[in-house]
C-alpha atoms as a PDB file:
ATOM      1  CA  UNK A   1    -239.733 -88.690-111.431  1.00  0.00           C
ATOM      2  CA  UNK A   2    -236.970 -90.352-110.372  1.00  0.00           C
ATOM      3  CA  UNK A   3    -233.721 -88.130-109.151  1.00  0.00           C
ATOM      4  CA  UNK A   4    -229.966 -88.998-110.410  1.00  0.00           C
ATOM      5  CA  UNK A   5    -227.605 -90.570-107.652  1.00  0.00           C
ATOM      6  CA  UNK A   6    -226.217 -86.914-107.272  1.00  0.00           C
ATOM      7  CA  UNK A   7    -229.367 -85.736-106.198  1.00  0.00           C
ATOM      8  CA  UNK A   8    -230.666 -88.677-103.602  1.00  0.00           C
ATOM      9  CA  UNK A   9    -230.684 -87.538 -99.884  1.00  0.00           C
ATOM     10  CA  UNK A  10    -227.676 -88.911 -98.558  1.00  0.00           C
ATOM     11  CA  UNK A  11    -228.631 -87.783 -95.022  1.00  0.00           C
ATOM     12  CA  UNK A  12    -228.600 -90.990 -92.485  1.00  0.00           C
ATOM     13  CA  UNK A  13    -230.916 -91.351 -89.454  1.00  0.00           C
ATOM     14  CA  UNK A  14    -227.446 -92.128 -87.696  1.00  0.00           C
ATOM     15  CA  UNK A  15    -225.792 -89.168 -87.767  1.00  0.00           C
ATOM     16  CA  UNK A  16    -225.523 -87.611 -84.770  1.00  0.00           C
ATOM     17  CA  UNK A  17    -225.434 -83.581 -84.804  1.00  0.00           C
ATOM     18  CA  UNK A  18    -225.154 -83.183 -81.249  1.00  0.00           C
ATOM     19  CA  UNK A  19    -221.318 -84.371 -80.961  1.00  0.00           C
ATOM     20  CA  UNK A  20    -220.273 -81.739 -83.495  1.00  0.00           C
ATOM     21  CA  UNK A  21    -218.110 -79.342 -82.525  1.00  0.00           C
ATOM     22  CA  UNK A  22    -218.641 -75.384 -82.723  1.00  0.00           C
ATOM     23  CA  UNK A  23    -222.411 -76.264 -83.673  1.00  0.00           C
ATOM     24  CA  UNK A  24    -224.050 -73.632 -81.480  1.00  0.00           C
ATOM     25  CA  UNK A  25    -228.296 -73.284 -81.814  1.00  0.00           C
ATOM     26  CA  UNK A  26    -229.751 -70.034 -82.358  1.00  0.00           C
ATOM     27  CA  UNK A  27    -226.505 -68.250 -82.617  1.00  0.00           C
ATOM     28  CA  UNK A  28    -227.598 -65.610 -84.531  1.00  0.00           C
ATOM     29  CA  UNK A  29    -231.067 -65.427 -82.659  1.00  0.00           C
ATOM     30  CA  UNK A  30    -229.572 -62.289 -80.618  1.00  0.00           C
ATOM     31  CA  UNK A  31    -228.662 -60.031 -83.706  1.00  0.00           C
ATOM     32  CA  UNK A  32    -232.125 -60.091 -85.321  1.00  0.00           C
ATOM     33  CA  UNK A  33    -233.162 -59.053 -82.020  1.00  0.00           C
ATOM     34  CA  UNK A  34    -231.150 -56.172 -81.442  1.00  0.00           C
ATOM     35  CA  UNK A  35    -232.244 -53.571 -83.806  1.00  0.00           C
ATOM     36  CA  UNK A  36    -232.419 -56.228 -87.068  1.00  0.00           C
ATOM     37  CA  UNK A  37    -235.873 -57.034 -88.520  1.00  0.00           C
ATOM     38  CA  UNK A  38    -236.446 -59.458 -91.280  1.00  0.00           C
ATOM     39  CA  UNK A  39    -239.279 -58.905 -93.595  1.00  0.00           C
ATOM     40  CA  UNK A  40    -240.426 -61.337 -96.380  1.00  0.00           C
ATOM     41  CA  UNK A  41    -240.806 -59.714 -99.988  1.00  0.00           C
ATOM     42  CA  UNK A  42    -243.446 -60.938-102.800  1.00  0.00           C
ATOM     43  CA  UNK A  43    -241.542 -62.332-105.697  1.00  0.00           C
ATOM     44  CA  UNK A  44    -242.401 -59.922-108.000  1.00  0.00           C
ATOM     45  CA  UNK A  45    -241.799 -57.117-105.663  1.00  0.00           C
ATOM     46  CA  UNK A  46    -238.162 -58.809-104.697  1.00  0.00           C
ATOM     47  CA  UNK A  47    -237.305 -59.002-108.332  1.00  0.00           C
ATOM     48  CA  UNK A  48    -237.512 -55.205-108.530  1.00  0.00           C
ATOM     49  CA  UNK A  49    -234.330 -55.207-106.125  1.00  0.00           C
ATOM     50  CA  UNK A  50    -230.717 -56.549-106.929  1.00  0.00           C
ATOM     51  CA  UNK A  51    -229.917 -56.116-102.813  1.00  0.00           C
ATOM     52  CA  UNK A  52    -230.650 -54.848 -99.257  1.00  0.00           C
ATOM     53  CA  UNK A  53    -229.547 -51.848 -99.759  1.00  0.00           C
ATOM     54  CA  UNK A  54    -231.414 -50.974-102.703  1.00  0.00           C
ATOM     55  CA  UNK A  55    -234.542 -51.592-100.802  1.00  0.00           C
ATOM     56  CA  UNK A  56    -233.436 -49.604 -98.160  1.00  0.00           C
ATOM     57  CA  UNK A  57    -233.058 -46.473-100.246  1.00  0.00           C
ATOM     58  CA  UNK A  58    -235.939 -47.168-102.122  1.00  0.00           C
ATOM     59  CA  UNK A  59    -237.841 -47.242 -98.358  1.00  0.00           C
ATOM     60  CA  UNK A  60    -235.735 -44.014 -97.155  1.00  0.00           C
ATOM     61  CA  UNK A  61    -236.893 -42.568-100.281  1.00  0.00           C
ATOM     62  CA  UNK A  62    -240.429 -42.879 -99.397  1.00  0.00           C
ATOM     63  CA  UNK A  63    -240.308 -42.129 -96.064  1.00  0.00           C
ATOM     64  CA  UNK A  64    -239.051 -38.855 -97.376  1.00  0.00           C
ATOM     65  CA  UNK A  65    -241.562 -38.443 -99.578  1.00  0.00           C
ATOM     66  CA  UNK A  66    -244.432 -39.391 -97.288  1.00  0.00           C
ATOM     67  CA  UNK A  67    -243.096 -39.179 -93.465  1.00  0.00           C
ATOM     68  CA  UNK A  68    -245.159 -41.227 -91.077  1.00  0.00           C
ATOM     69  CA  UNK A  69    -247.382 -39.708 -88.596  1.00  0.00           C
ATOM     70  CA  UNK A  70    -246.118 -39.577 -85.355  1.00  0.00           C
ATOM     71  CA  UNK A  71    -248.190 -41.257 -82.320  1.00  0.00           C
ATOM     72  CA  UNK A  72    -249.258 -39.125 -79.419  1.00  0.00           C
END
């Protein structure tokens, strides 16, 4: 299938990303590390939540209702 000019790649082998300004890699890299963990959800389990922070009550919510045993 064939895409419409709107959709063709329009990215050039020229372009050079390294002279752009306030381009800085991994800038985020540090938050995810500090306390922040990112965990991939099955579709059909995703679709059951509109947001983060219904899944986080949802988890809290089961944690309360079946509290992890501790180590040790």
């Amino acid at each position: 299938m064939g895409r419409s000019p709107e959709q063709r790649d329009e990215m050039r082998a020229e372009y050079d990303f390294r002279s752009l300004r306030g381009v800085v890699r991994g800038k985020y890299v540090g938050a995810t590390a500090e306390g922040q963990r990112t965990v991939r959800l099955e579709p059909d389990v995703a679709a059951a939540f509109p947001d983060e922070l219904a899944v986080n009550a949802a988890l809290r919510q089961f944690l309360a209702e079946h509290p992890p045993e501790k180590a040790g």
